[in-house]
C-alpha atoms as a PDB file:
ATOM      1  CA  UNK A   1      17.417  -1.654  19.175  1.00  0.00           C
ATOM      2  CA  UNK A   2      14.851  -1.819  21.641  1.00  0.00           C
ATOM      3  CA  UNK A   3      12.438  -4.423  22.683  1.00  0.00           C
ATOM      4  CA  UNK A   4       9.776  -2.437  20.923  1.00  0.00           C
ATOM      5  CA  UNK A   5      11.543  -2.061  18.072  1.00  0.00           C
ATOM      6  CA  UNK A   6      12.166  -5.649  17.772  1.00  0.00           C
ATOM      7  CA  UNK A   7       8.381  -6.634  18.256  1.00  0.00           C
ATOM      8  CA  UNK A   8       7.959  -3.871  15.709  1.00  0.00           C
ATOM      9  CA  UNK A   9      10.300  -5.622  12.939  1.00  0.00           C
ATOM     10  CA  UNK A  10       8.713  -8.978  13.264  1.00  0.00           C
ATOM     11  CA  UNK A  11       5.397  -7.779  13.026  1.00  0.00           C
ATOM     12  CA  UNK A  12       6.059  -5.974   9.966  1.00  0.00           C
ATOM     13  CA  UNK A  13       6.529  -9.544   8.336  1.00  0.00           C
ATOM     14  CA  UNK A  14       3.616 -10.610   9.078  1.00  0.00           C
ATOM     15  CA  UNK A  15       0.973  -8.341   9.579  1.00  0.00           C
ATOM     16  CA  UNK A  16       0.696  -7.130   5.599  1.00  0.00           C
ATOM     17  CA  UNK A  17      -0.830 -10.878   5.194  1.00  0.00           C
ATOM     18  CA  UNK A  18      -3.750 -11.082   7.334  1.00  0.00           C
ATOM     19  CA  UNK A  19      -7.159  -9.642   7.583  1.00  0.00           C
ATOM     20  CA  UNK A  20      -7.764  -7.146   9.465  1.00  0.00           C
ATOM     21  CA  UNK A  21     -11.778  -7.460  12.007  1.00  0.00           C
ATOM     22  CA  UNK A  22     -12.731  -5.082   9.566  1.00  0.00           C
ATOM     23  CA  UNK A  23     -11.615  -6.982   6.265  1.00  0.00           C
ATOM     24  CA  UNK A  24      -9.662  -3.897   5.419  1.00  0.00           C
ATOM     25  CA  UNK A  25      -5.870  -4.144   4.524  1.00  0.00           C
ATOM     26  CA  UNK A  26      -4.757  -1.607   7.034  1.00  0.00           C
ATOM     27  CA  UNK A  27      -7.079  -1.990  10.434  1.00  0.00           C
ATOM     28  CA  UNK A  28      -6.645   1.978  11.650  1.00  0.00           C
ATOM     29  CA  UNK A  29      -7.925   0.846  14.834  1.00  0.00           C
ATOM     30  CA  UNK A  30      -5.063  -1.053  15.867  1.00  0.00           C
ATOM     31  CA  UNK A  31      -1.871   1.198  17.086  1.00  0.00           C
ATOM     32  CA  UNK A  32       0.371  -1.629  15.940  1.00  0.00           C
ATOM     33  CA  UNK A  33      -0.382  -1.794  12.660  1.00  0.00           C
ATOM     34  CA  UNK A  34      -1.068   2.078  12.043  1.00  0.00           C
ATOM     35  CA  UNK A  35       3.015   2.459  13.569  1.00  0.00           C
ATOM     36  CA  UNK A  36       4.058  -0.044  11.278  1.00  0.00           C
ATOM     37  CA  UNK A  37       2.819   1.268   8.468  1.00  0.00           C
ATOM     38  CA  UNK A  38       4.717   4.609   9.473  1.00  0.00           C
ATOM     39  CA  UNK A  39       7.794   2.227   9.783  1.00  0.00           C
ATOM     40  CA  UNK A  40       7.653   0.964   6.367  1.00  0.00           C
ATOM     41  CA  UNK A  41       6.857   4.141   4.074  1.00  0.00           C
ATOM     42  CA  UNK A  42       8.016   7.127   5.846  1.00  0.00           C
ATOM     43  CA  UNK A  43      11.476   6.931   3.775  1.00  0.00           C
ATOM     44  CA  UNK A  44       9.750   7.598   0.903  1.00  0.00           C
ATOM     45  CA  UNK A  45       7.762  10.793   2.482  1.00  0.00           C
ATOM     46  CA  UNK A  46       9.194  14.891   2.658  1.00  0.00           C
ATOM     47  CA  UNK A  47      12.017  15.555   5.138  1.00  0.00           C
ATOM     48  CA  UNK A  48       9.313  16.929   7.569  1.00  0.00           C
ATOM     49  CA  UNK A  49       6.814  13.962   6.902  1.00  0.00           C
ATOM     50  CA  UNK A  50       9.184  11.707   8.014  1.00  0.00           C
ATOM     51  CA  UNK A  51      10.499  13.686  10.743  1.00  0.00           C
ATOM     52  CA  UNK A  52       6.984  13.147  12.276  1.00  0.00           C
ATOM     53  CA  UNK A  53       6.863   9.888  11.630  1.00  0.00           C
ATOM     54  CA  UNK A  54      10.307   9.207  13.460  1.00  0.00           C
ATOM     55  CA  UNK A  55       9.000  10.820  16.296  1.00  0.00           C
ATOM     56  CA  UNK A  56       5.665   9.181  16.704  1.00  0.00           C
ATOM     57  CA  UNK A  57       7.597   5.652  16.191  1.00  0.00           C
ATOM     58  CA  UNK A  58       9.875   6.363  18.314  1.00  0.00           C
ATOM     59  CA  UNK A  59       7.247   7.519  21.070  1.00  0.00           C
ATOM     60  CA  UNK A  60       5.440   4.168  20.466  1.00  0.00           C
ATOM     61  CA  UNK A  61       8.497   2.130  21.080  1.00  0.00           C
ATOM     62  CA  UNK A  62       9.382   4.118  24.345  1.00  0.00           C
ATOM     63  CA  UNK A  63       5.423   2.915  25.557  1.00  0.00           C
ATOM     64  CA  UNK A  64       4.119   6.455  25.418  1.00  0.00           C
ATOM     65  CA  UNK A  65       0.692   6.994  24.896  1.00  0.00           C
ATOM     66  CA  UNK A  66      -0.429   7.932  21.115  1.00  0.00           C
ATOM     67  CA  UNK A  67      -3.956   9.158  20.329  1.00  0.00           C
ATOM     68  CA  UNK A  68      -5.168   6.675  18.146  1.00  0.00           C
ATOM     69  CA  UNK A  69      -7.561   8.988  15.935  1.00  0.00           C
ATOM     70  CA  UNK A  70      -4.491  11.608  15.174  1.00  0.00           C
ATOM     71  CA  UNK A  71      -2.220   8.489  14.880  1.00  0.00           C
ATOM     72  CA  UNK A  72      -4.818   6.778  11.931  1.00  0.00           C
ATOM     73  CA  UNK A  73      -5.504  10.623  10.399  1.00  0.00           C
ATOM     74  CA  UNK A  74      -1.574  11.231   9.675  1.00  0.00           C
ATOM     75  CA  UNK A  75      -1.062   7.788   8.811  1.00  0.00           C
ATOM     76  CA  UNK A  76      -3.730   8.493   6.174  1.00  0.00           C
ATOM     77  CA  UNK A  77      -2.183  11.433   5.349  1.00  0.00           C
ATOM     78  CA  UNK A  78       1.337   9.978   4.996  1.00  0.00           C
ATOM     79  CA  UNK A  79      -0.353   7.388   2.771  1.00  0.00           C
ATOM     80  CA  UNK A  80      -1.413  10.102   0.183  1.00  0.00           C
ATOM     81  CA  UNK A  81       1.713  11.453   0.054  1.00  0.00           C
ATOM     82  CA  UNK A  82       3.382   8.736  -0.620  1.00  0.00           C
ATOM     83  CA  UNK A  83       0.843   6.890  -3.214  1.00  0.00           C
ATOM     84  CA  UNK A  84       2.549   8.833  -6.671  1.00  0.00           C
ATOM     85  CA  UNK A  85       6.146   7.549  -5.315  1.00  0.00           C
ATOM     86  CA  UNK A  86       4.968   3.949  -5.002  1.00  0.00           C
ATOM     87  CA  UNK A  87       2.816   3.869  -7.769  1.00  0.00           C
ATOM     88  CA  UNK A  88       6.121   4.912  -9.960  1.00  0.00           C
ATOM     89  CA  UNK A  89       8.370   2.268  -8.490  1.00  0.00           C
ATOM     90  CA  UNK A  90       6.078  -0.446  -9.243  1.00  0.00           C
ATOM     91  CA  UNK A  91       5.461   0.297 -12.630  1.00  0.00           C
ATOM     92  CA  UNK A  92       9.120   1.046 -13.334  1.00  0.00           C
ATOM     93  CA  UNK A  93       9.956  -2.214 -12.121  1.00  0.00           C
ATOM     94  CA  UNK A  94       7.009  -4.283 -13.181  1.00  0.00           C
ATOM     95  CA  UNK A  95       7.984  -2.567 -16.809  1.00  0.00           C
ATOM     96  CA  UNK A  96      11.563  -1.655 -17.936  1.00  0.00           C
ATOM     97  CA  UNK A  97      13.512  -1.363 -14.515  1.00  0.00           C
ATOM     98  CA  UNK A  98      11.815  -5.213 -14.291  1.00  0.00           C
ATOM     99  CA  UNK A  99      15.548  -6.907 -14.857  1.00  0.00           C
ATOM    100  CA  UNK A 100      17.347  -3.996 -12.665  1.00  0.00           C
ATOM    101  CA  UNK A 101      15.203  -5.609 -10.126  1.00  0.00           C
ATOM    102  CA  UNK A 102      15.554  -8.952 -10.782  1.00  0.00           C
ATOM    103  CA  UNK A 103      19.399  -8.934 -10.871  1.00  0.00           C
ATOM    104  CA  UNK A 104      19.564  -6.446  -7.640  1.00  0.00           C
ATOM    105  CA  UNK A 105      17.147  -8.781  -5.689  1.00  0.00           C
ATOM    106  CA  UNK A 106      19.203 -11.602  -6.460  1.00  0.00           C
ATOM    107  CA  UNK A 107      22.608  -9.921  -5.132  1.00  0.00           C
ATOM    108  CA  UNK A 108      20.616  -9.058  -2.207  1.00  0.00           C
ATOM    109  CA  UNK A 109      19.203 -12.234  -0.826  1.00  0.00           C
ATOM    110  CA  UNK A 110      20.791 -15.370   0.436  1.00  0.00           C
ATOM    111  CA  UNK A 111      22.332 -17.924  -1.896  1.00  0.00           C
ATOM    112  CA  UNK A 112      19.625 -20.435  -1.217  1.00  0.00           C
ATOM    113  CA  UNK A 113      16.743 -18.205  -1.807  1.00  0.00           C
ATOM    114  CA  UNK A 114      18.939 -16.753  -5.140  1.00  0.00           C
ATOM    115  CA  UNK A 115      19.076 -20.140  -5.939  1.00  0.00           C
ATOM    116  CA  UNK A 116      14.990 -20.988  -5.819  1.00  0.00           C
ATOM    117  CA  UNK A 117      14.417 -17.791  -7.181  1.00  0.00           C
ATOM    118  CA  UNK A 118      16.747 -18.843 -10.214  1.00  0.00           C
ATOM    119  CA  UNK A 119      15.628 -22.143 -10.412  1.00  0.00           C
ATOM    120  CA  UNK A 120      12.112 -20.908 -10.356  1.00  0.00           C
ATOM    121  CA  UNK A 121      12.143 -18.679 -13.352  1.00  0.00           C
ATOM    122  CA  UNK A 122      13.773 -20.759 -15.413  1.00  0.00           C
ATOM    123  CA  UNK A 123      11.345 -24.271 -15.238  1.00  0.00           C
ATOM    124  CA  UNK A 124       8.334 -21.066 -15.217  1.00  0.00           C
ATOM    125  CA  UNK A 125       9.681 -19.042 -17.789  1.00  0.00           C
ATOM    126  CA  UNK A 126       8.996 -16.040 -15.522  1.00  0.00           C
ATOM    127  CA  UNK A 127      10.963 -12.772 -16.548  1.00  0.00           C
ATOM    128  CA  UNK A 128      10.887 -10.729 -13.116  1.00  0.00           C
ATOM    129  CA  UNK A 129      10.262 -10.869  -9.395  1.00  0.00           C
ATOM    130  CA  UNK A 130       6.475 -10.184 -10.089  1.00  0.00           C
ATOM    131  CA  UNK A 131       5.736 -13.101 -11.781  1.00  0.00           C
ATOM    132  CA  UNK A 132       7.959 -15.283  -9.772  1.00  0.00           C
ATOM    133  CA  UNK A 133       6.083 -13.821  -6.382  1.00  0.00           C
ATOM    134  CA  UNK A 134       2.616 -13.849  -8.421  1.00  0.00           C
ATOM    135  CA  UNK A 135       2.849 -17.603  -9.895  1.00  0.00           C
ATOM    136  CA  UNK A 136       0.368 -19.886  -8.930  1.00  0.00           C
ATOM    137  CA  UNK A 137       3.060 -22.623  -8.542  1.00  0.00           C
ATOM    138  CA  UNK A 138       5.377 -20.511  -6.450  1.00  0.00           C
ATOM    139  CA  UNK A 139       4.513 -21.968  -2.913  1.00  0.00           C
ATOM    140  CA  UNK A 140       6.078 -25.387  -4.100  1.00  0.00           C
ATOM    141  CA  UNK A 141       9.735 -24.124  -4.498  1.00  0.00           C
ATOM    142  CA  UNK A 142       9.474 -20.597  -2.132  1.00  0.00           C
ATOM    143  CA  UNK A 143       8.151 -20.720   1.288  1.00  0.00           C
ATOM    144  CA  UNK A 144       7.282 -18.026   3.385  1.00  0.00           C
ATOM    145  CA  UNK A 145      10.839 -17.205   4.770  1.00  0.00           C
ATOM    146  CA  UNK A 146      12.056 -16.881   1.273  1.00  0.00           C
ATOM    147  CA  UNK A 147       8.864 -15.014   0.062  1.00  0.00           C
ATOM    148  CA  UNK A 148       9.221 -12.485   3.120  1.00  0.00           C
ATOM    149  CA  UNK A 149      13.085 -11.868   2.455  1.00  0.00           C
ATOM    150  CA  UNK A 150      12.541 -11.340  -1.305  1.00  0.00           C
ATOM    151  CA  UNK A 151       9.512  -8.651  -0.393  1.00  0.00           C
ATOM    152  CA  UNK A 152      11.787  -7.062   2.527  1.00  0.00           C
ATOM    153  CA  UNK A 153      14.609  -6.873  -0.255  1.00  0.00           C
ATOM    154  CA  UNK A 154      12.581  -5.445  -2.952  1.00  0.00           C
ATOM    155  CA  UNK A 155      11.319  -2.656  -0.081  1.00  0.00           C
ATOM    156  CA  UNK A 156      14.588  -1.484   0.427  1.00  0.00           C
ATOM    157  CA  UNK A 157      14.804  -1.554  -3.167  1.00  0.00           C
ATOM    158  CA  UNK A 158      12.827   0.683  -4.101  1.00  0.00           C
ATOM    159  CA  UNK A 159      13.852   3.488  -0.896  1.00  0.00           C
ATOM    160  CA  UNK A 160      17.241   3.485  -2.738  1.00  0.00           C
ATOM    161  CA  UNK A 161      16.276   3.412  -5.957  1.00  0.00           C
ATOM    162  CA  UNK A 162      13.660   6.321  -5.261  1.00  0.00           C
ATOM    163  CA  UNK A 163      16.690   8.285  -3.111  1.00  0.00           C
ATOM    164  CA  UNK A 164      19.440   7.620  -6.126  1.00  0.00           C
ATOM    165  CA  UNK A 165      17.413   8.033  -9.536  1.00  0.00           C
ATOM    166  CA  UNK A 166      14.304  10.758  -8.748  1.00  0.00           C
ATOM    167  CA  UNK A 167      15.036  11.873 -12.674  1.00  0.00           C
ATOM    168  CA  UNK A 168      14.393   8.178 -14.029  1.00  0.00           C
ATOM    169  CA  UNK A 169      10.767   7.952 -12.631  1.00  0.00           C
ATOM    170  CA  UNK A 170       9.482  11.601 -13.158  1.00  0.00           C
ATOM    171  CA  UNK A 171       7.160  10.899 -15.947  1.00  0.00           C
ATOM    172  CA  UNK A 172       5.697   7.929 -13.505  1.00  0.00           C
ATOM    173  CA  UNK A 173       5.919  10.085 -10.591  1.00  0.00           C
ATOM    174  CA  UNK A 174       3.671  12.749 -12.805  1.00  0.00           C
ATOM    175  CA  UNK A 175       1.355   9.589 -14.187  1.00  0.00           C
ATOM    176  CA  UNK A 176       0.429   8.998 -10.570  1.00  0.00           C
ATOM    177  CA  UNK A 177      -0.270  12.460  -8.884  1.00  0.00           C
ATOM    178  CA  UNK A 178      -3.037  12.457 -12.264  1.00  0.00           C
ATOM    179  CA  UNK A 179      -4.384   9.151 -11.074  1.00  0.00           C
ATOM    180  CA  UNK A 180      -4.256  10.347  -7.753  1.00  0.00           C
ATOM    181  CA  UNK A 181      -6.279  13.198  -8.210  1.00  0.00           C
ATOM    182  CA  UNK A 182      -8.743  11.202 -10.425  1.00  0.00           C
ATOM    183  CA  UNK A 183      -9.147   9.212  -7.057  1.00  0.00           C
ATOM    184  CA  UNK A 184      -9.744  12.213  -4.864  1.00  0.00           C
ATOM    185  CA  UNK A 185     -12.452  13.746  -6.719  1.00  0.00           C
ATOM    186  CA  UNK A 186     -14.316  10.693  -7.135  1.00  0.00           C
ATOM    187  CA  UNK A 187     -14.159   9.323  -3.874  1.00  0.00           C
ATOM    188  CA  UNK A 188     -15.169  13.113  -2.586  1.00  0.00           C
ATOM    189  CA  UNK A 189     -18.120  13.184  -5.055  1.00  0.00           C
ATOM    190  CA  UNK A 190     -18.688   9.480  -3.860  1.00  0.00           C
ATOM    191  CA  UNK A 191     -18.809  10.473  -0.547  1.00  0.00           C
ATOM    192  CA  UNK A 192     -21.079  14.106  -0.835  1.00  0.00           C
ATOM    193  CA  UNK A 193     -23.985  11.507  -2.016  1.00  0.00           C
ATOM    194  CA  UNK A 194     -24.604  10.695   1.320  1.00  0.00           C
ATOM    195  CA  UNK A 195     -25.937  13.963   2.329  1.00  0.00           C
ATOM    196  CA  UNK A 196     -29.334  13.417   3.420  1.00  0.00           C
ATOM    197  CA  UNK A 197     -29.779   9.887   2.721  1.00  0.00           C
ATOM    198  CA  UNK A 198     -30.836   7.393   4.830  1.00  0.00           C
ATOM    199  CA  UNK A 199     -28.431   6.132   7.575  1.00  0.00           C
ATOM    200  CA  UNK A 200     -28.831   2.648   6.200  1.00  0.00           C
ATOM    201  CA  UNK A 201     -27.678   3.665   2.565  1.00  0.00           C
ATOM    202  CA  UNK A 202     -25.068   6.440   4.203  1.00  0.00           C
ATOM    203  CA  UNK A 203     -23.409   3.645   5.690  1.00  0.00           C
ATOM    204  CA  UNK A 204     -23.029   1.595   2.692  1.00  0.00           C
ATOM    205  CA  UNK A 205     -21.049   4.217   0.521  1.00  0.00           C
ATOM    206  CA  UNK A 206     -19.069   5.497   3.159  1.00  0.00           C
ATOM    207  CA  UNK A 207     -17.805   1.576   3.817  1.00  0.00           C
ATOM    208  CA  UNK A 208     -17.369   1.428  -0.179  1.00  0.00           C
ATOM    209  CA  UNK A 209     -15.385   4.778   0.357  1.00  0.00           C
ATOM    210  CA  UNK A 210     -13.305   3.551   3.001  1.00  0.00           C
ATOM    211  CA  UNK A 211     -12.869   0.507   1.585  1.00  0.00           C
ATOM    212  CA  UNK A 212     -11.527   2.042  -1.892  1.00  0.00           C
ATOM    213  CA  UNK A 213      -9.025   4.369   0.192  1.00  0.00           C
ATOM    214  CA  UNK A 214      -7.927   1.414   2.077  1.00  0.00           C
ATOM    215  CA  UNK A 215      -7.215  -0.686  -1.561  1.00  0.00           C
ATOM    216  CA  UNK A 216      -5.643   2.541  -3.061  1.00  0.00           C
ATOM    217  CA  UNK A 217      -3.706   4.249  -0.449  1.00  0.00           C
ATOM    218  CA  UNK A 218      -3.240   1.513   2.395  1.00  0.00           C
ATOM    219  CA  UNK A 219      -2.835  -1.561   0.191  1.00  0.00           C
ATOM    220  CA  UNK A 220      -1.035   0.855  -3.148  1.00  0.00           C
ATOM    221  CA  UNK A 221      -3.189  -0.552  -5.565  1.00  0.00           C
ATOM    222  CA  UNK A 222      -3.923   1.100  -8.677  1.00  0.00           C
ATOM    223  CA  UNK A 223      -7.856   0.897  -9.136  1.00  0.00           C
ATOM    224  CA  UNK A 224      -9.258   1.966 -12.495  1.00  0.00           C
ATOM    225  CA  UNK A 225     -10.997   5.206 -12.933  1.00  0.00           C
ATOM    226  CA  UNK A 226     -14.130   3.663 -14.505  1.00  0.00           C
ATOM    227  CA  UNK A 227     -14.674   1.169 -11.718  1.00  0.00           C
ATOM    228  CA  UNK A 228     -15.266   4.782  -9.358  1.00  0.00           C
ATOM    229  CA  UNK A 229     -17.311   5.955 -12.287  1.00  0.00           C
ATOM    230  CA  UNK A 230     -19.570   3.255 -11.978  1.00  0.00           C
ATOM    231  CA  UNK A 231     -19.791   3.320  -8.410  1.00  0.00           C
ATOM    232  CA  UNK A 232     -20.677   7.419  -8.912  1.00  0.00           C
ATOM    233  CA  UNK A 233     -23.295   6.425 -11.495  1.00  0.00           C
ATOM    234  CA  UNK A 234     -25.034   4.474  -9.725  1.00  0.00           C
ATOM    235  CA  UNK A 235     -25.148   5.958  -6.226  1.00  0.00           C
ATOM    236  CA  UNK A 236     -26.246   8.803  -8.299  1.00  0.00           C
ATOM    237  CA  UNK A 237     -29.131   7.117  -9.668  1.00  0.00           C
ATOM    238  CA  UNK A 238     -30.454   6.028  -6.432  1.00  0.00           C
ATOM    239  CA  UNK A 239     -30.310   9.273  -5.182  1.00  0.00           C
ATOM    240  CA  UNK A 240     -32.198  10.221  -7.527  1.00  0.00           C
ATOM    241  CA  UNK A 241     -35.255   7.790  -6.500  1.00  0.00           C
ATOM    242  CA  UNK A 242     -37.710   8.677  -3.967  1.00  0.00           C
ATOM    243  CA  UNK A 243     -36.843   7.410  -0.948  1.00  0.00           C
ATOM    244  CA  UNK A 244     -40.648   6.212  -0.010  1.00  0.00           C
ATOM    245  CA  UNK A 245     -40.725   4.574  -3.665  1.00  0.00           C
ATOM    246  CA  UNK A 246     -43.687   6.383  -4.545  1.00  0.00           C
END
């Protein structure tokens, strides 16, 4: 392992928890965090995806220069390909793979942090690694060491689970290339608003745009349909209003 490498592996850790300059999940102006993201979802990419990936990784680690604008636009385009896939796994395990999980984590991690976790869900009644992780009185039995080992755990997780059992989550996998496309028109129709408009309001719904592709494909959140159909609606409207109010 190189030194890069190494930096690399503590930083994912870490980095997933702050806030970026730009308040965005993902900052695609830092190199760092655009590589790690390659580091941590690549598996789940096409053979020739992650091929790519490897390489620019690997080129980072070695101190090469990397264009920052074609590292952030493959990133991005990694990120859609891998959306469907992660939107699957989560709701397979957040639903009926939710005890699969649970008793796979638990082989996984240390004994101390299997013990918390166990201790945990039974005085909180919790019934899977979500709620456990999501419970507003976890930070009094897991700290962050146990916390990060439980999320680097249920990472690998879900890379084995997605290489092993592709038949299990095909109706999910289906589900979320729907969703997906859902996202792309609306964010494209969000986005075609802007034509003509004012730089001052141009620059407020491409920042809501950004900011929605940074929740959804960045952060894998699943953001409802209705929410961009508001935001349409009303952009709509106001394009519709003369711009000298008259």
């Amino acid at each position: 392992m190189t030194y890069g490498q190494s930096l690399r592996l503590v930083r994912l850790s870490l980095c997933y928890n702050t806030v970026s300059m730009e308040n965005l999940f993902l900052n695609i102006k830092d190199r760092n965090q655009l590589v790690d993201f390659l580091a941590e979802w690549s598996g789940f990419a096409s053979v020739e995806t992650q091929q790519k990936s490897d390489e620019l990784v690997r080129a980072y680690d070695d101190g090469e220069k990397t264009d920052k604008t074609e590292l952030a636009e493959f990133v991005m385009e990694l990120a859609k390909e891998v959306w469907s896939v992660r939107f699957a796994l989560t709701r397979f395990f957040k639903e009926e793979g939710a005890l699969i999980e649970w008793d796979r984590v638990l082989q996984a991690v240390s004994k101390s942090t299997a013990h918390l976790m166990e201790r945990f869900r039974r005085d909180s009644g919790c019934s899977g690694v979500d709620c456990v992780l999501d419970h507003e009185d976890v930070d009094m039995t897991l700290h962050d060491d146990e916390r990060h080992e439980i999320e680097k755990v249920r990472h690998h997780l879900m890379q084995d689970y997605w290489t092993s059992h592709p038949k299990t989550l095909e109706s999910l996998l289906e589900e979320g290339r729907e969703l997906q496309k859902g996202y792309e028109k609306r964010l494209s129709d969000l986005q075609a608003l802007t034509d003509g408009w004012p730089a001052l309001l141009a620059e407020e719904v491409n920042a809501k745009v950004k900011s929605y592709q940074d929740e959804i494909y960045f952060k894998g959140n699943v953001v409802p349909l209705q929410t961009l159909d508001e935001e349409l609606a009303y952009y709509t409207e106001q394009k519709e209003l003369p711009i000298d109010g008259s």
